[in-house]
N, C-alpha and C. Protein backbone atom coordinates (compact mmCIF):
# COMPACT_ATOMS: atom_id res chain seq x y z
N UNK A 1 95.97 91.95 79.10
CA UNK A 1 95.93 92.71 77.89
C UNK A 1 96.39 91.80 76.76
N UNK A 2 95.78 91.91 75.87
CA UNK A 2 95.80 91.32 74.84
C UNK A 2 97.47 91.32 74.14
N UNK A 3 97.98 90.06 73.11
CA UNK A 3 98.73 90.87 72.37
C UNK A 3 98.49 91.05 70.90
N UNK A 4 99.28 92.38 70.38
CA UNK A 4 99.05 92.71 69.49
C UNK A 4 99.59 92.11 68.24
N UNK A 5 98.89 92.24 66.95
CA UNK A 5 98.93 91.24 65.89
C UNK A 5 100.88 90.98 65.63
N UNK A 6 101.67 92.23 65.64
CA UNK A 6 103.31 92.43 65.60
C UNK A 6 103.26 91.05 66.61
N UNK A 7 103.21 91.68 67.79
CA UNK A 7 103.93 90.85 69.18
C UNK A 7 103.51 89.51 68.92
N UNK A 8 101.91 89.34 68.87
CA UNK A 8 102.28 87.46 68.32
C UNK A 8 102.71 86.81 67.65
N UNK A 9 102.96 87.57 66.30
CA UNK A 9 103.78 87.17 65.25
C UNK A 9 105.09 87.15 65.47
N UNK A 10 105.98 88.07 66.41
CA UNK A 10 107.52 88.04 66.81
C UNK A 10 107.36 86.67 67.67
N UNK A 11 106.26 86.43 68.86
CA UNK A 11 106.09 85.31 69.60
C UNK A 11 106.48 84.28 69.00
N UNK A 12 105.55 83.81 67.65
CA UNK A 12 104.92 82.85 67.08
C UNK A 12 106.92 82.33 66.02
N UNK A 13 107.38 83.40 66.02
CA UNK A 13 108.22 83.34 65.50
C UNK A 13 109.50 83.00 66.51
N UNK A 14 109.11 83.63 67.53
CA UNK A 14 110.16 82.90 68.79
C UNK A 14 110.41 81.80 69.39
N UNK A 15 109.10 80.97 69.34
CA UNK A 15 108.71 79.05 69.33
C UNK A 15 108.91 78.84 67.81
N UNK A 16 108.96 79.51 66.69
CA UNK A 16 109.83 78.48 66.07
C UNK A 16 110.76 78.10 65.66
N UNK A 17 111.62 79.33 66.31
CA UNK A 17 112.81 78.81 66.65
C UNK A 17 113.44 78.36 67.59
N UNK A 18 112.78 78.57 69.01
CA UNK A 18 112.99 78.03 69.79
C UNK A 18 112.73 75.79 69.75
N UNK A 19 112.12 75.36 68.74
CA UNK A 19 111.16 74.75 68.68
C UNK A 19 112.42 74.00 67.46
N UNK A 20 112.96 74.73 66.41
CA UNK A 20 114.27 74.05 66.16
C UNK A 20 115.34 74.15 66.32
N UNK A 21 116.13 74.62 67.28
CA UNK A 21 117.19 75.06 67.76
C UNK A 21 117.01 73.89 68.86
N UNK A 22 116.25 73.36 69.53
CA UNK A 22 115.99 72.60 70.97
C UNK A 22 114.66 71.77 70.80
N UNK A 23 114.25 70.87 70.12
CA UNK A 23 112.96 70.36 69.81
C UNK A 23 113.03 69.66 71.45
N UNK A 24 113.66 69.07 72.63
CA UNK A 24 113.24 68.41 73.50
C UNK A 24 113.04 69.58 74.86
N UNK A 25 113.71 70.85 74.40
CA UNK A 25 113.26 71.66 75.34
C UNK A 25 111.80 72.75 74.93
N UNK A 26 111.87 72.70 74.06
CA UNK A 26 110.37 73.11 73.11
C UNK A 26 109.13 72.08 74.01
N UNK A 27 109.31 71.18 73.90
CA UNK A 27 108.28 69.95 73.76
C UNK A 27 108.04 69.96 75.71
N UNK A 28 109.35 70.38 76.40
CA UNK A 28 108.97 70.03 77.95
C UNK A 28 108.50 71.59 78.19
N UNK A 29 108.09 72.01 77.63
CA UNK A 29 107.50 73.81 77.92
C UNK A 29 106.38 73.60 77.56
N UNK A 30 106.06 73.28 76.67
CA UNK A 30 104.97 72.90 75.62
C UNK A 30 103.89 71.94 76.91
N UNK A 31 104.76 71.45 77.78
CA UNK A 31 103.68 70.35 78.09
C UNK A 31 103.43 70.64 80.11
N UNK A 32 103.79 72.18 80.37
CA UNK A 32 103.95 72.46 81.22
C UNK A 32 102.79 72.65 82.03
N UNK A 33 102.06 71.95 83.04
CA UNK A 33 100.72 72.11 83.40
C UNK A 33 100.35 72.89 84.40
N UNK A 34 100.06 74.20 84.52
CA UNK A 34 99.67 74.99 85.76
C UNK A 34 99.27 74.32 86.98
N UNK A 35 98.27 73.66 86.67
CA UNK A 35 97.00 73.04 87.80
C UNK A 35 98.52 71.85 88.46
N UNK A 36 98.96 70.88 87.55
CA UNK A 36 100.12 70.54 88.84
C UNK A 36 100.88 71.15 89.56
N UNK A 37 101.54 72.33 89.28
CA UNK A 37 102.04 73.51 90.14
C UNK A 37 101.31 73.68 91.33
N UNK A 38 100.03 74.23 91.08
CA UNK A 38 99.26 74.60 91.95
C UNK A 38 98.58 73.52 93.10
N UNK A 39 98.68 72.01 92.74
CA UNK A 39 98.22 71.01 93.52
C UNK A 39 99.29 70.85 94.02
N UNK A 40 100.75 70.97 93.60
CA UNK A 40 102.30 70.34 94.40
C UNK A 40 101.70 71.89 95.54
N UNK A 41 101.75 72.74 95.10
CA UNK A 41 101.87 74.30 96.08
C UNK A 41 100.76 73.96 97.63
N UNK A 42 99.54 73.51 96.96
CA UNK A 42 98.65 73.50 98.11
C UNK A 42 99.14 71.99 98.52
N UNK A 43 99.90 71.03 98.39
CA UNK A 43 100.41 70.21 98.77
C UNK A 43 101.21 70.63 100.06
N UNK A 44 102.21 71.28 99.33
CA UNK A 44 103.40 72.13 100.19
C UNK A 44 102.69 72.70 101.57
N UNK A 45 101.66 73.37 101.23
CA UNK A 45 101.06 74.37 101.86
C UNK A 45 100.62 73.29 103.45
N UNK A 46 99.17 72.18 102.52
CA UNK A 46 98.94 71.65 103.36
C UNK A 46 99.90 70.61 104.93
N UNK A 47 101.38 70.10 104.02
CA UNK A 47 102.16 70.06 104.94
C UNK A 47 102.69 70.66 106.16
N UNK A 48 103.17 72.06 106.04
CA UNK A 48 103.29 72.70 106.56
C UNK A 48 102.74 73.29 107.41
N UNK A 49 101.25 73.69 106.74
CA UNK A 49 100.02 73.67 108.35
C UNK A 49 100.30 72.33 109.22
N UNK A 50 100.28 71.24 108.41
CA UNK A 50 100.42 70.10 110.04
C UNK A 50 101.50 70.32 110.85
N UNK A 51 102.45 70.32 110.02
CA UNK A 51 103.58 70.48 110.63
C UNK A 51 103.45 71.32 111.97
N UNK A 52 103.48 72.94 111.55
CA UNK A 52 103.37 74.02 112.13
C UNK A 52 102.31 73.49 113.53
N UNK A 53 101.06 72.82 113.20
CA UNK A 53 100.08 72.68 114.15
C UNK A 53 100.43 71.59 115.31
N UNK A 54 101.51 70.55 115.05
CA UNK A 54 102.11 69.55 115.56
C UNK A 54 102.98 70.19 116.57
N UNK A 55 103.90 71.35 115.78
CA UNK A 55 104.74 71.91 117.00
C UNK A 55 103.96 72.47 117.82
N UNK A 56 103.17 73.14 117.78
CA UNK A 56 102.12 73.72 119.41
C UNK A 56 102.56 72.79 120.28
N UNK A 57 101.61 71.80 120.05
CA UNK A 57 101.81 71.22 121.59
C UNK A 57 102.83 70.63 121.72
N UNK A 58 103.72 70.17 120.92
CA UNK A 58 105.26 69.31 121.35
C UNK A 58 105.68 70.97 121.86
N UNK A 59 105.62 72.04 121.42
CA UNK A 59 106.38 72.95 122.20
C UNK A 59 105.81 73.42 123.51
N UNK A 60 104.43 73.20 123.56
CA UNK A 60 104.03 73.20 124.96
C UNK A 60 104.67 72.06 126.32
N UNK A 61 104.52 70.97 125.30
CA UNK A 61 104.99 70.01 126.34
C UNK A 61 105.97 69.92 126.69
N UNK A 62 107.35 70.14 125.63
CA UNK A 62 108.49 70.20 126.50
C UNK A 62 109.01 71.96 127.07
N UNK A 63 107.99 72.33 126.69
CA UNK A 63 107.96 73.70 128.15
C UNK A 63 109.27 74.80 127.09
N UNK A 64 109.09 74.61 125.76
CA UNK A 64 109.70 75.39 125.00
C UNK A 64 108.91 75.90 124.25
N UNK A 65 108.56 77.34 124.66
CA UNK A 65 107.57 77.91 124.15
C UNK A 65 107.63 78.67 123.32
N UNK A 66 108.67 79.02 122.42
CA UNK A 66 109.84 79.64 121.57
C UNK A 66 108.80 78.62 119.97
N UNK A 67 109.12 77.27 120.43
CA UNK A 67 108.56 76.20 119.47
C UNK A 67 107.06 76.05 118.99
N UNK A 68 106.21 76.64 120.73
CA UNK A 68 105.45 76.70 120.48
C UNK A 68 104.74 78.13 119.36
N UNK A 69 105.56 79.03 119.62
CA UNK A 69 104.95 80.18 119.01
C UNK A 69 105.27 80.50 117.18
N UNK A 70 106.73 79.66 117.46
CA UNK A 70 106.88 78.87 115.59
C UNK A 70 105.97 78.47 114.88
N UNK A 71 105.34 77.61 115.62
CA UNK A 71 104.65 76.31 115.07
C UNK A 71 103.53 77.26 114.66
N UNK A 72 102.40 78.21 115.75
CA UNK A 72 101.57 78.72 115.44
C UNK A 72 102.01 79.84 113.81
N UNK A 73 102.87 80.45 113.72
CA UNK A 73 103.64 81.14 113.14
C UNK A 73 103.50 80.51 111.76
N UNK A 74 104.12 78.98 111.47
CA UNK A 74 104.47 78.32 110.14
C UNK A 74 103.01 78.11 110.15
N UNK A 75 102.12 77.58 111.15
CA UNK A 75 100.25 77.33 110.45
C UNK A 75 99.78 78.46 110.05
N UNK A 76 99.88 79.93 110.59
CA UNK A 76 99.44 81.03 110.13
C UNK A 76 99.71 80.77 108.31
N UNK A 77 101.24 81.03 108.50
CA UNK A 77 101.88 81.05 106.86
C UNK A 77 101.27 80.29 106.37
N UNK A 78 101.09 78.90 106.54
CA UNK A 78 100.62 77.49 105.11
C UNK A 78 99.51 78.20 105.10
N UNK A 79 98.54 78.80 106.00
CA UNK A 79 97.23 78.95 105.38
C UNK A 79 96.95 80.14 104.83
N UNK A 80 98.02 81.38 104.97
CA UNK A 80 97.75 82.38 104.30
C UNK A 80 98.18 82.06 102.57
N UNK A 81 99.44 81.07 102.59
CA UNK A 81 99.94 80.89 101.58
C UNK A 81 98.94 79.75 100.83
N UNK A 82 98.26 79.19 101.37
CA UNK A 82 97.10 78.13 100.83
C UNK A 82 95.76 79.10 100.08
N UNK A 83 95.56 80.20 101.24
CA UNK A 83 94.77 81.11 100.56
C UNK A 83 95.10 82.05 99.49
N UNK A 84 96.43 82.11 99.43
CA UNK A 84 96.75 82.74 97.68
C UNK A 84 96.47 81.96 96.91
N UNK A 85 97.19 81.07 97.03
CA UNK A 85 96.99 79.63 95.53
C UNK A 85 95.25 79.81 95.36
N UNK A 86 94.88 79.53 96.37
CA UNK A 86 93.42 79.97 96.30
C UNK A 86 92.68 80.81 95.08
N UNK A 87 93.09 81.98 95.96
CA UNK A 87 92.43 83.11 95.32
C UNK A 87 92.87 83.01 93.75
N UNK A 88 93.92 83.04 93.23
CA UNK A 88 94.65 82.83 92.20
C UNK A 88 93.94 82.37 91.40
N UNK A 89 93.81 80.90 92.12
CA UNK A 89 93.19 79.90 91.04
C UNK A 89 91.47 80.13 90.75
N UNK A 90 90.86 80.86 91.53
CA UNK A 90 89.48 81.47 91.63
C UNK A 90 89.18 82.75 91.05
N UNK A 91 90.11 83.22 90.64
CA UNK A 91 90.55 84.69 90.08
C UNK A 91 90.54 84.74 88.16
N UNK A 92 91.25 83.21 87.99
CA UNK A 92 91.16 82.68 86.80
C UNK A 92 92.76 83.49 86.22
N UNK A 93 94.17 83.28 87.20
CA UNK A 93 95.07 83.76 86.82
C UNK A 93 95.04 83.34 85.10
N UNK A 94 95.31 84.21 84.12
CA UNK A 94 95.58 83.58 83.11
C UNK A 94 94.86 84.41 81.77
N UNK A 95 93.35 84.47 82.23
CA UNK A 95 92.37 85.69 81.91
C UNK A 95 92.59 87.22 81.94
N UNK A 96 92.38 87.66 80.64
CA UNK A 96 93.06 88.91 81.34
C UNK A 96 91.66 89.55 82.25
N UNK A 97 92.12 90.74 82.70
CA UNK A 97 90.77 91.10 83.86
C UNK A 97 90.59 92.27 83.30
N UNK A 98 89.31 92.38 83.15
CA UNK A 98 88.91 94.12 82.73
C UNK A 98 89.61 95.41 83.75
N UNK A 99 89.69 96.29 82.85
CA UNK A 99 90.49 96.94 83.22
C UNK A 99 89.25 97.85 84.37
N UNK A 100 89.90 98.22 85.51
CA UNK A 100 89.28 98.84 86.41
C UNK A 100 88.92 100.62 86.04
N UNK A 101 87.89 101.11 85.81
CA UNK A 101 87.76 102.03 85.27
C UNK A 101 87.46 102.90 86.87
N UNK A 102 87.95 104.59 86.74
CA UNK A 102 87.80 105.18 88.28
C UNK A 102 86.29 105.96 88.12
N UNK A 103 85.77 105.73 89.30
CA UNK A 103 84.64 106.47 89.54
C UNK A 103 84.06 108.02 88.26
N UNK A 104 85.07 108.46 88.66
CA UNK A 104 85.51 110.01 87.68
C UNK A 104 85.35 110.11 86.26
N UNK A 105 86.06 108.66 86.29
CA UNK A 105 85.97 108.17 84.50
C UNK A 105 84.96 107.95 83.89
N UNK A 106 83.86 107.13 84.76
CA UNK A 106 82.62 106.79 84.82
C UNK A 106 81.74 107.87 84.31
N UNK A 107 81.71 109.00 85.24
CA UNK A 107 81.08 109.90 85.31
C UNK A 107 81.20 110.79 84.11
N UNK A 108 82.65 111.33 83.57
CA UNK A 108 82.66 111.70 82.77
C UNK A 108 82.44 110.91 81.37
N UNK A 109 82.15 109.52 81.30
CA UNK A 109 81.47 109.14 80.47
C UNK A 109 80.39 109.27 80.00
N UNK A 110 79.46 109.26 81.03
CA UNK A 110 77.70 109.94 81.29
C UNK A 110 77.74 110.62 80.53
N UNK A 111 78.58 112.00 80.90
CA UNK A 111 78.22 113.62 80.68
C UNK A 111 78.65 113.18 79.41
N UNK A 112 79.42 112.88 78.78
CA UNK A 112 79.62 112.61 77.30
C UNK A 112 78.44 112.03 76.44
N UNK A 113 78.12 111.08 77.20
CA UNK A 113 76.51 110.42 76.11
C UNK A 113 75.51 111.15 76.63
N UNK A 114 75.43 111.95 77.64
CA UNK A 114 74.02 112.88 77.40
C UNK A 114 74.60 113.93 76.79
N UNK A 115 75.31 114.25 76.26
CA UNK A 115 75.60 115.54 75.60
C UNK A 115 75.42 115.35 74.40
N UNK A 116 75.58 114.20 73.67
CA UNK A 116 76.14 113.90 72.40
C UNK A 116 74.56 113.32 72.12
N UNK A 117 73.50 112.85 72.84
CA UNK A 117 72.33 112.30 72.67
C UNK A 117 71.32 113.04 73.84
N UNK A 118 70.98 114.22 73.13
CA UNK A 118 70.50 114.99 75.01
C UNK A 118 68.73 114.36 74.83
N UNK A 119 68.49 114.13 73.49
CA UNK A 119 66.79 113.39 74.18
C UNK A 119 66.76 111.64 74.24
């Protein structure tokens, strides 16, 4: 959702003071890059699947199967957690998203424009 003309202007007015009150903490916000977040995250992520996939069989082999069912456990996680960053970033976090309108709403929209335009 958008903001409104007030709220960006209180915003716009909140970086500039934020902006002289702290010009070197202004400037490291200012230069804050999503997409590295998100490459350290699927970084993280991708570790952790090896990891996780490494313990299987070291927990098979030394007949500790406790390790083994971890390991499957932490690969589940990196890749469910690999598939958020995912979706996220495919989603276009950042965009706002049209608002989901309900079936009902729909409908009673219809009946409104054929009423108001019946030929």
């Amino acid at each position: 959702m958008p903001l409104s003309e007030h709220e960006q202007r209180v915003l716009e007015e909140i970086e500039r003071t934020l902006s002289a009150d702290d010009p070197k903490f202004a400037a490291t916000v200012r230069s804050i890059d999503p997409r590295i977040y998100r490459r350290r995250r699927l970084l993280r992520s991708a570790i952790a699947g090896i990891l996780g996939a490494l313990l299987v069989p070291v927990g098979i082999l030394i007949r500790q199967y406790e390790i083994a069912v971890l390991g499957i456990l932490v690969a589940i996680g990196a890749l469910l957690y690999a598939g958020a960053i995912w979706r996220r970033r495919a989603r276009g976090v950042g965009r706002p998203k049209p608002p989901r309108r309900r079936f009902l709403h729909r409908m009673e929209e219809r009946w409104d424009r054929r009423r108001e335009n019946p030929g």
